[in-house]
N, C-alpha and C. Protein backbone atom coordinates (compact mmCIF):
# COMPACT_ATOMS: atom_id res chain seq x y z
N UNK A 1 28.59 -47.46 4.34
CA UNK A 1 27.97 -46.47 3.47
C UNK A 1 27.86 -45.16 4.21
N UNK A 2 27.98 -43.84 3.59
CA UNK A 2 28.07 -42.61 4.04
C UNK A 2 26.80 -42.52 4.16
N UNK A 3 26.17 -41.86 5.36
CA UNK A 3 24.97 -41.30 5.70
C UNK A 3 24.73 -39.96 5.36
N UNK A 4 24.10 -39.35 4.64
CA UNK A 4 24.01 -38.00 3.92
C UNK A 4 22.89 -36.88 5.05
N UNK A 5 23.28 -36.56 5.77
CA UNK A 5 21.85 -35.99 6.70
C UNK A 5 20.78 -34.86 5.75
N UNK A 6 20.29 -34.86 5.81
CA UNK A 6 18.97 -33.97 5.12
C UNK A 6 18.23 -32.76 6.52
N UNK A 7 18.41 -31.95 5.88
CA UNK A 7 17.55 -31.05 7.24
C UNK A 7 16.54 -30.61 6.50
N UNK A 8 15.19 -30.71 7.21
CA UNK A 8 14.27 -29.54 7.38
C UNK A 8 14.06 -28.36 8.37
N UNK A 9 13.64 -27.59 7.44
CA UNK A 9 12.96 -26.21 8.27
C UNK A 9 12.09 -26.50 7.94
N UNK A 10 11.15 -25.54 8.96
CA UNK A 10 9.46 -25.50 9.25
C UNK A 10 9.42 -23.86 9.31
N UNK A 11 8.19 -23.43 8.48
CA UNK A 11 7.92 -22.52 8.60
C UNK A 11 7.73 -21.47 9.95
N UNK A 12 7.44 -22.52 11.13
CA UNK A 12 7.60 -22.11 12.19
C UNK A 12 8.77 -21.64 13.13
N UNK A 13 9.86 -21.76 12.61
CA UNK A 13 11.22 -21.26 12.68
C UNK A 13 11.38 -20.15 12.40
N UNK A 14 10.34 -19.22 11.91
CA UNK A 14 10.88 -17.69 11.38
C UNK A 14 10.93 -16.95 12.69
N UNK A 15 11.61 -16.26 12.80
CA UNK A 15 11.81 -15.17 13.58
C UNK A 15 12.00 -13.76 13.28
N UNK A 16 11.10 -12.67 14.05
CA UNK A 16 11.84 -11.45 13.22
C UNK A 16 13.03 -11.01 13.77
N UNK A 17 14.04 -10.14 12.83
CA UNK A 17 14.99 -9.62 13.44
C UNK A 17 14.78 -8.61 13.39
N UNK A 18 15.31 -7.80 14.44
CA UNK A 18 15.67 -5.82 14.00
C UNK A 18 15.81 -5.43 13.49
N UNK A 19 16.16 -6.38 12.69
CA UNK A 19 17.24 -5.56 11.47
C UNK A 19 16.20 -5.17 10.29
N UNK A 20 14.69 -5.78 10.31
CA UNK A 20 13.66 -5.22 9.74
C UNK A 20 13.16 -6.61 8.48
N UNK A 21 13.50 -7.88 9.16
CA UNK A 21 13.25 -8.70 8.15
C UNK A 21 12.58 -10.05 8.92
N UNK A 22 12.20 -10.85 8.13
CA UNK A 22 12.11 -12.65 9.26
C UNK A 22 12.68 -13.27 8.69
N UNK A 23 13.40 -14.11 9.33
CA UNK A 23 14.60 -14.91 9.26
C UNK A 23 14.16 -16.45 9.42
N UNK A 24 14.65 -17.36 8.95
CA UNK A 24 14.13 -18.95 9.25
C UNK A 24 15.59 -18.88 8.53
N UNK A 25 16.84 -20.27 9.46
CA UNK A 25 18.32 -20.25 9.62
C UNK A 25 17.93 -21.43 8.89
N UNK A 26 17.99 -22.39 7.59
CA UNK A 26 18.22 -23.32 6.74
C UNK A 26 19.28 -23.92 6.99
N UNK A 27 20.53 -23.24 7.32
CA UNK A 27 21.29 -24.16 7.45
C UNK A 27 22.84 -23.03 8.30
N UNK A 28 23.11 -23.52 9.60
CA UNK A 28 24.05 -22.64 10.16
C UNK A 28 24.72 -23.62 11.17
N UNK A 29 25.49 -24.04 11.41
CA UNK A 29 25.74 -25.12 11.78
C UNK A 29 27.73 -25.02 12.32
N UNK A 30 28.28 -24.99 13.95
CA UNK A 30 29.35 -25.11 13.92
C UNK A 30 30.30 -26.08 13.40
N UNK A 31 29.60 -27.01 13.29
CA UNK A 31 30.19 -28.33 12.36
C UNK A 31 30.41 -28.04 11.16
N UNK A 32 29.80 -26.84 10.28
CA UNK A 32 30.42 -26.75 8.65
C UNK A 32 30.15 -25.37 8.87
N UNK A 33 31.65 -24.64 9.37
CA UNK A 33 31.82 -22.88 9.86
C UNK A 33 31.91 -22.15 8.45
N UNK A 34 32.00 -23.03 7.29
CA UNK A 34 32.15 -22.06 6.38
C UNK A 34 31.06 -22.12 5.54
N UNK A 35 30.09 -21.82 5.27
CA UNK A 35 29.01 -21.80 5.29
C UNK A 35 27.75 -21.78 6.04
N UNK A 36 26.61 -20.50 5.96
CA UNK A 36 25.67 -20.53 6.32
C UNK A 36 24.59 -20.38 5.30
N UNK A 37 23.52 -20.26 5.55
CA UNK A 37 22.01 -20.17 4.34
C UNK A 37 20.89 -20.19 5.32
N UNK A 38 20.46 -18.78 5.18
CA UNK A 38 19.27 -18.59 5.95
C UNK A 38 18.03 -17.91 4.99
N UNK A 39 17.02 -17.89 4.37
CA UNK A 39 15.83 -17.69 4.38
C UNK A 39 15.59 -16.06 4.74
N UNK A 40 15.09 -15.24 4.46
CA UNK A 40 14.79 -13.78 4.92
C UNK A 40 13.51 -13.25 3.88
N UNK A 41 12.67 -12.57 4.76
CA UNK A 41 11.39 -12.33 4.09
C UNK A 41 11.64 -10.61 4.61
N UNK A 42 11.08 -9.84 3.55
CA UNK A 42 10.93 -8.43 3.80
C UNK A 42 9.03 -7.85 3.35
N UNK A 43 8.60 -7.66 4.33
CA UNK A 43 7.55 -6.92 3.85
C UNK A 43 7.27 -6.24 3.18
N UNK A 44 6.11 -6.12 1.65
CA UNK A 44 5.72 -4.75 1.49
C UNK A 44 6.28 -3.59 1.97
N UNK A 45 6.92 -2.34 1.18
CA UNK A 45 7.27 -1.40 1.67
C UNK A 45 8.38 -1.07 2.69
N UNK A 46 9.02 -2.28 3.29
CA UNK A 46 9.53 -2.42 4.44
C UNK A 46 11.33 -2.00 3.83
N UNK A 47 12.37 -1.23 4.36
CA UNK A 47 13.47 -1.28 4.58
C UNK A 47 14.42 -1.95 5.89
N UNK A 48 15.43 -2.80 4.81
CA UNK A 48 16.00 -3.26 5.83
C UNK A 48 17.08 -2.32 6.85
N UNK A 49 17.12 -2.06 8.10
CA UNK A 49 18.30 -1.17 8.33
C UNK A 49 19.87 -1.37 7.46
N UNK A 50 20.46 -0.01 7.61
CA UNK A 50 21.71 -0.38 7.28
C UNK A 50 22.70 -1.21 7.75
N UNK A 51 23.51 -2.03 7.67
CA UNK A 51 24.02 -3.04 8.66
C UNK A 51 25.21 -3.66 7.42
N UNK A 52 26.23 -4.05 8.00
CA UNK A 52 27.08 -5.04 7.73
C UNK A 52 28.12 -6.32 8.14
N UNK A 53 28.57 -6.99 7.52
CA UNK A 53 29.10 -8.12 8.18
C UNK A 53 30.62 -8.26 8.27
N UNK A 54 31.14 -8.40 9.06
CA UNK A 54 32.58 -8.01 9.54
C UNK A 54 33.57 -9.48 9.21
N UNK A 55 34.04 -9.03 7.97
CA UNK A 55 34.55 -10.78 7.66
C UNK A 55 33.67 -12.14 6.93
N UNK A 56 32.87 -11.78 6.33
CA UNK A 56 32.16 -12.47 6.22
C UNK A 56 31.17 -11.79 4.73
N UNK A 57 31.18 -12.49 3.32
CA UNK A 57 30.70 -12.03 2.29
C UNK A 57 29.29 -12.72 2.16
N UNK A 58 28.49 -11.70 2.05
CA UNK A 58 27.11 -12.64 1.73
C UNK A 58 26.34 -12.20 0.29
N UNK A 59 25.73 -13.26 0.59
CA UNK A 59 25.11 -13.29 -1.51
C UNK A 59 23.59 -13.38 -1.19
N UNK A 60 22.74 -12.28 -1.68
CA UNK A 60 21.25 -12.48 -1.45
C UNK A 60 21.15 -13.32 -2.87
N UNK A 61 20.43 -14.54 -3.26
CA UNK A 61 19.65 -15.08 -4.27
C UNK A 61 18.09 -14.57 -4.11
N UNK A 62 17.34 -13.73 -4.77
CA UNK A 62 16.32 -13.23 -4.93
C UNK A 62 15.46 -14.56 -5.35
N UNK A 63 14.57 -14.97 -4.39
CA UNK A 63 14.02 -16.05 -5.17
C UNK A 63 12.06 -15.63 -4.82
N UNK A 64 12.00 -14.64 -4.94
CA UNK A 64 10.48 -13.78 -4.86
C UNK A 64 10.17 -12.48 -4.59
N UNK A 65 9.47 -11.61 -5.14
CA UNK A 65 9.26 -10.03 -5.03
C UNK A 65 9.94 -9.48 -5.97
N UNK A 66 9.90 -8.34 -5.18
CA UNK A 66 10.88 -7.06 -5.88
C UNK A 66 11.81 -6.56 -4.89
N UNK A 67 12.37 -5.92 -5.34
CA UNK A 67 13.28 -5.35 -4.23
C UNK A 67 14.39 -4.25 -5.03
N UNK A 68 15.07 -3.14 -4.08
CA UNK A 68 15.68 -2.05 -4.59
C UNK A 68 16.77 -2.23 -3.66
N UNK A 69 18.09 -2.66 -4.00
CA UNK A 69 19.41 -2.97 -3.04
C UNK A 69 20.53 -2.31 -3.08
N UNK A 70 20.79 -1.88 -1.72
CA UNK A 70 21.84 -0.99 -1.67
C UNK A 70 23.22 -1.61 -1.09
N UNK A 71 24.12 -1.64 -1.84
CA UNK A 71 25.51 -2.06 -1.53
C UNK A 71 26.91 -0.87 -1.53
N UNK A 72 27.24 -0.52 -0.38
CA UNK A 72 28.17 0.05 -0.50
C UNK A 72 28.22 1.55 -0.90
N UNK A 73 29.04 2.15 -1.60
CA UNK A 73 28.66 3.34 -2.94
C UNK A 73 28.11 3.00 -3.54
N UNK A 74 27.80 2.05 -3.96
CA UNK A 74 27.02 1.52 -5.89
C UNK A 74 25.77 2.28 -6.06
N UNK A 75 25.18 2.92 -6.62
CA UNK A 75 23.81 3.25 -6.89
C UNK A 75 22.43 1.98 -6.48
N UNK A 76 21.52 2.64 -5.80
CA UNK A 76 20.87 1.40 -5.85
C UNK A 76 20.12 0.73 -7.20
N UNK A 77 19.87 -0.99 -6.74
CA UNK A 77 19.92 -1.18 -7.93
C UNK A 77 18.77 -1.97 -7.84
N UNK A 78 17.51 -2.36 -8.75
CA UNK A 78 16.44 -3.31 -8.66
C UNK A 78 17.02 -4.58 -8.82
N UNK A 79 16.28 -5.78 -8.05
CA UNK A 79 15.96 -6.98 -8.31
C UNK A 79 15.28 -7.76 -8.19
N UNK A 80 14.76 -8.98 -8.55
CA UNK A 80 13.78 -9.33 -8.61
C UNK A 80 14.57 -11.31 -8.96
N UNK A 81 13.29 -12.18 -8.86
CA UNK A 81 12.86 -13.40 -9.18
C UNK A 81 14.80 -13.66 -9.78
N UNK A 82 15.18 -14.90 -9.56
CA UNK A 82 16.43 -14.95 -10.01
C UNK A 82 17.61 -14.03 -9.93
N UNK A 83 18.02 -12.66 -9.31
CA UNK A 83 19.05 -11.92 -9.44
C UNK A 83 19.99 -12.69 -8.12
N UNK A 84 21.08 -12.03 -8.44
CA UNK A 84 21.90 -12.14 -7.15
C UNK A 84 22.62 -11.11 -6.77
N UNK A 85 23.19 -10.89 -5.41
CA UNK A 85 23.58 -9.62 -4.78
C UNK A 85 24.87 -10.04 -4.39
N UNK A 86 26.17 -9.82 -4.49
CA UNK A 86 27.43 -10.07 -4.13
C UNK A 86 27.74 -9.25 -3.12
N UNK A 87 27.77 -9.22 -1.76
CA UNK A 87 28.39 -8.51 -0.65
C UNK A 87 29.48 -8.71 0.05
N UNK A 88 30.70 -8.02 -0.32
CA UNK A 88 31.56 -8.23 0.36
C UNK A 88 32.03 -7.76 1.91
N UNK A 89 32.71 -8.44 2.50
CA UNK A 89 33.14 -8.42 4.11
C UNK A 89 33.09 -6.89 4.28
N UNK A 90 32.39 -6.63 5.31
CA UNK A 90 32.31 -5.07 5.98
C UNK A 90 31.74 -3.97 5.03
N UNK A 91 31.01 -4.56 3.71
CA UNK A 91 30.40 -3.55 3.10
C UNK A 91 29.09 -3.43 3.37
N UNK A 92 28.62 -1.65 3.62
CA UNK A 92 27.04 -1.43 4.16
C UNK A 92 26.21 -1.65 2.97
N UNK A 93 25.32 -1.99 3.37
CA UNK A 93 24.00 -3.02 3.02
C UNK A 93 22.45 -2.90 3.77
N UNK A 94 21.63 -2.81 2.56
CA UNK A 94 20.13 -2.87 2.69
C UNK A 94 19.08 -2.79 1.90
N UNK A 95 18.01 -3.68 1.61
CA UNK A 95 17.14 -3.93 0.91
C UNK A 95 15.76 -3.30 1.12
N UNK A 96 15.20 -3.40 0.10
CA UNK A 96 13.58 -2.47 0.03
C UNK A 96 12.83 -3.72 -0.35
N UNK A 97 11.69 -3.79 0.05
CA UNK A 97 10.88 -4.44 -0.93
C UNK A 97 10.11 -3.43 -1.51
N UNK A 98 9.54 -3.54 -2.77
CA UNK A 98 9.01 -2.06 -3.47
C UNK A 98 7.88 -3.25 -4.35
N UNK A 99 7.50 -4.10 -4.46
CA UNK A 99 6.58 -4.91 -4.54
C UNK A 99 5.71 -5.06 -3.99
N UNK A 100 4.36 -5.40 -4.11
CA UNK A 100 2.88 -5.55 -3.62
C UNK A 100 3.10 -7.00 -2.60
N UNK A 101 4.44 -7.89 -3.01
CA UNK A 101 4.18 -9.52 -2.46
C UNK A 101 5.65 -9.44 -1.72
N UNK A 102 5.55 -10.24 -0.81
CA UNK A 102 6.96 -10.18 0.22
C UNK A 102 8.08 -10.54 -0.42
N UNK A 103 9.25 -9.74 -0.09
CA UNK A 103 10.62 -9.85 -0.98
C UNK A 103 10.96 -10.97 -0.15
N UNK A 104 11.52 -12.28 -0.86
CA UNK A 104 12.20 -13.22 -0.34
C UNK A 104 13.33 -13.65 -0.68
N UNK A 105 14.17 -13.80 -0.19
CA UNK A 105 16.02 -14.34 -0.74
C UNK A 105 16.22 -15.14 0.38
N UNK A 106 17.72 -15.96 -0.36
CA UNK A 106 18.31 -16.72 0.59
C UNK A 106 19.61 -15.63 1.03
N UNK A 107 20.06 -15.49 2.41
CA UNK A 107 21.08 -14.93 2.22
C UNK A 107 21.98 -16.19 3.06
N UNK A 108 23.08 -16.15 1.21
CA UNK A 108 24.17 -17.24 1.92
C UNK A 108 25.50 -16.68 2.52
N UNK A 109 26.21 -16.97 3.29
CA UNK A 109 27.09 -15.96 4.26
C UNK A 109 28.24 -17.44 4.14
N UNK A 110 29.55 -16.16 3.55
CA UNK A 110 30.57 -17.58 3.83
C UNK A 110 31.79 -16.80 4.41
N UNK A 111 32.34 -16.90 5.45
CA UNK A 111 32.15 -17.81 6.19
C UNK A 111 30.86 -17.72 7.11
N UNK A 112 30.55 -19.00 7.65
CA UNK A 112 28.58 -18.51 8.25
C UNK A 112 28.78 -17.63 9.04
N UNK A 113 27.31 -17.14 9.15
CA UNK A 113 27.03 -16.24 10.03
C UNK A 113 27.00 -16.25 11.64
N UNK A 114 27.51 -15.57 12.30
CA UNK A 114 27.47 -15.75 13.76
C UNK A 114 27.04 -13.94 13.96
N UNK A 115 26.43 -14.07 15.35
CA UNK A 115 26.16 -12.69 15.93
C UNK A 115 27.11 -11.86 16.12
N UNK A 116 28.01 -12.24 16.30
CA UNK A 116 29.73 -11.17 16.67
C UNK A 116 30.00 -10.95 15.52
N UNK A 117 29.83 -11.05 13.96
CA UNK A 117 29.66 -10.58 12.66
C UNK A 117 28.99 -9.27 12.30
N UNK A 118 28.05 -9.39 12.89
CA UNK A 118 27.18 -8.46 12.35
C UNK A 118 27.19 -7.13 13.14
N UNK A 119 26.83 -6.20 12.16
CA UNK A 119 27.13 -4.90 12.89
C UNK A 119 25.99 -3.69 12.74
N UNK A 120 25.03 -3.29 12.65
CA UNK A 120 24.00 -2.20 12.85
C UNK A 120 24.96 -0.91 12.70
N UNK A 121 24.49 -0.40 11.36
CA UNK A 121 25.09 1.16 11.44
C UNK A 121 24.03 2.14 11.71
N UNK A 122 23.00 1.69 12.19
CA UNK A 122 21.66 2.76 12.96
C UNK A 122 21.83 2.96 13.97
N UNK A 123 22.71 2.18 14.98
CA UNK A 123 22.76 2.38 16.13
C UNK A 123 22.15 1.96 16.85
N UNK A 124 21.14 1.18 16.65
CA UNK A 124 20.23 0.48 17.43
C UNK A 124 21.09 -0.61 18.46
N UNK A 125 20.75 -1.33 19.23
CA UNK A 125 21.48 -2.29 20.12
C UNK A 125 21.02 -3.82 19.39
N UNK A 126 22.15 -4.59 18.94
CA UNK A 126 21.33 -6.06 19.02
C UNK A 126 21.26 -6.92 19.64
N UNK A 127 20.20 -7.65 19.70
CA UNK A 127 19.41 -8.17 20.73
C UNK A 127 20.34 -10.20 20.48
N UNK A 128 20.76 -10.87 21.01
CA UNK A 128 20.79 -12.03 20.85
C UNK A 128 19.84 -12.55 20.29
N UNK A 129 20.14 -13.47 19.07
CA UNK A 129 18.69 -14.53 18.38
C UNK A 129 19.12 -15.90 18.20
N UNK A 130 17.84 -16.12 17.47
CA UNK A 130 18.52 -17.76 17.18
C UNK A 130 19.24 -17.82 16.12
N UNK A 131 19.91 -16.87 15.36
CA UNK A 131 20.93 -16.61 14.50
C UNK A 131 22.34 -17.33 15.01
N UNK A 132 23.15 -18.34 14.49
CA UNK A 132 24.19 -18.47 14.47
C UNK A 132 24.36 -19.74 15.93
N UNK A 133 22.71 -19.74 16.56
CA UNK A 133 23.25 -21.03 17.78
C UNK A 133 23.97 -22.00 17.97
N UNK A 134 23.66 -22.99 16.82
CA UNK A 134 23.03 -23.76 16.74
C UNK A 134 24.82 -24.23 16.28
């Protein structure tokens, strides 16, 4: 019989990133490279830096808050409870929360996410995390 593994996360897994959000990694794993799903919380008021992913399309599922999202040229656009965000490979990207309660999404990244992906267009330096270890 096939053994089906089940993972938990613990709330204690969040980490913040630079990039202006907390992160808890659900599921990132070199054993299944094409797919990742991580968890991301944005504060009240908080913007995420500008940043994008090099090869790699990710999909925010809005699953709490509000939020005002910027993709690319597109105008920004609200979302909220149920929307989804289509990001394609190397397009700039960043979220608002504009809600009183923390913006929460899953962001799923296919192929997964690793640190040599990601790219900061602020210029800031990034720091190694527990993004993509594992």
């Amino acid at each position: 019989m096939h053994q089906t593994p089940i993972i938990h996360s613990s709330p204690s897994d969040e980490y913040f990133f630079h990039e202006g959000c907390h992160i808890t990694e659900w599921w990132n794993a070199t054993a299944d490279p094409r797919v990742s799903i991580a968890r991301a919380r944005v504060e009240p008021g908080m913007t995420t830096r500008w940043h994008r992913l090099r090869g790699v399309t990710e999909r925010y599922v809005i699953l709490a808050g509000e939020g005002r999202v910027e993709v690319g040229e597109l105008a920004a656009q609200d979302v909220a409870v149920g929307s989804i965000v289509l990001i394609p490979p190397g397009v700039a990207q960043r979220i608002t929360c504009v809600g009183e309660e923390h913006l929460v999404f899953l962001a799923v990244c296919t192929p997964r996410f690793e640190m040599g992906c990601y790219e900061d267009l602020q210029g800031a330096p990034v720091a190694p995390t527990a993004a993509g270890s594992s």
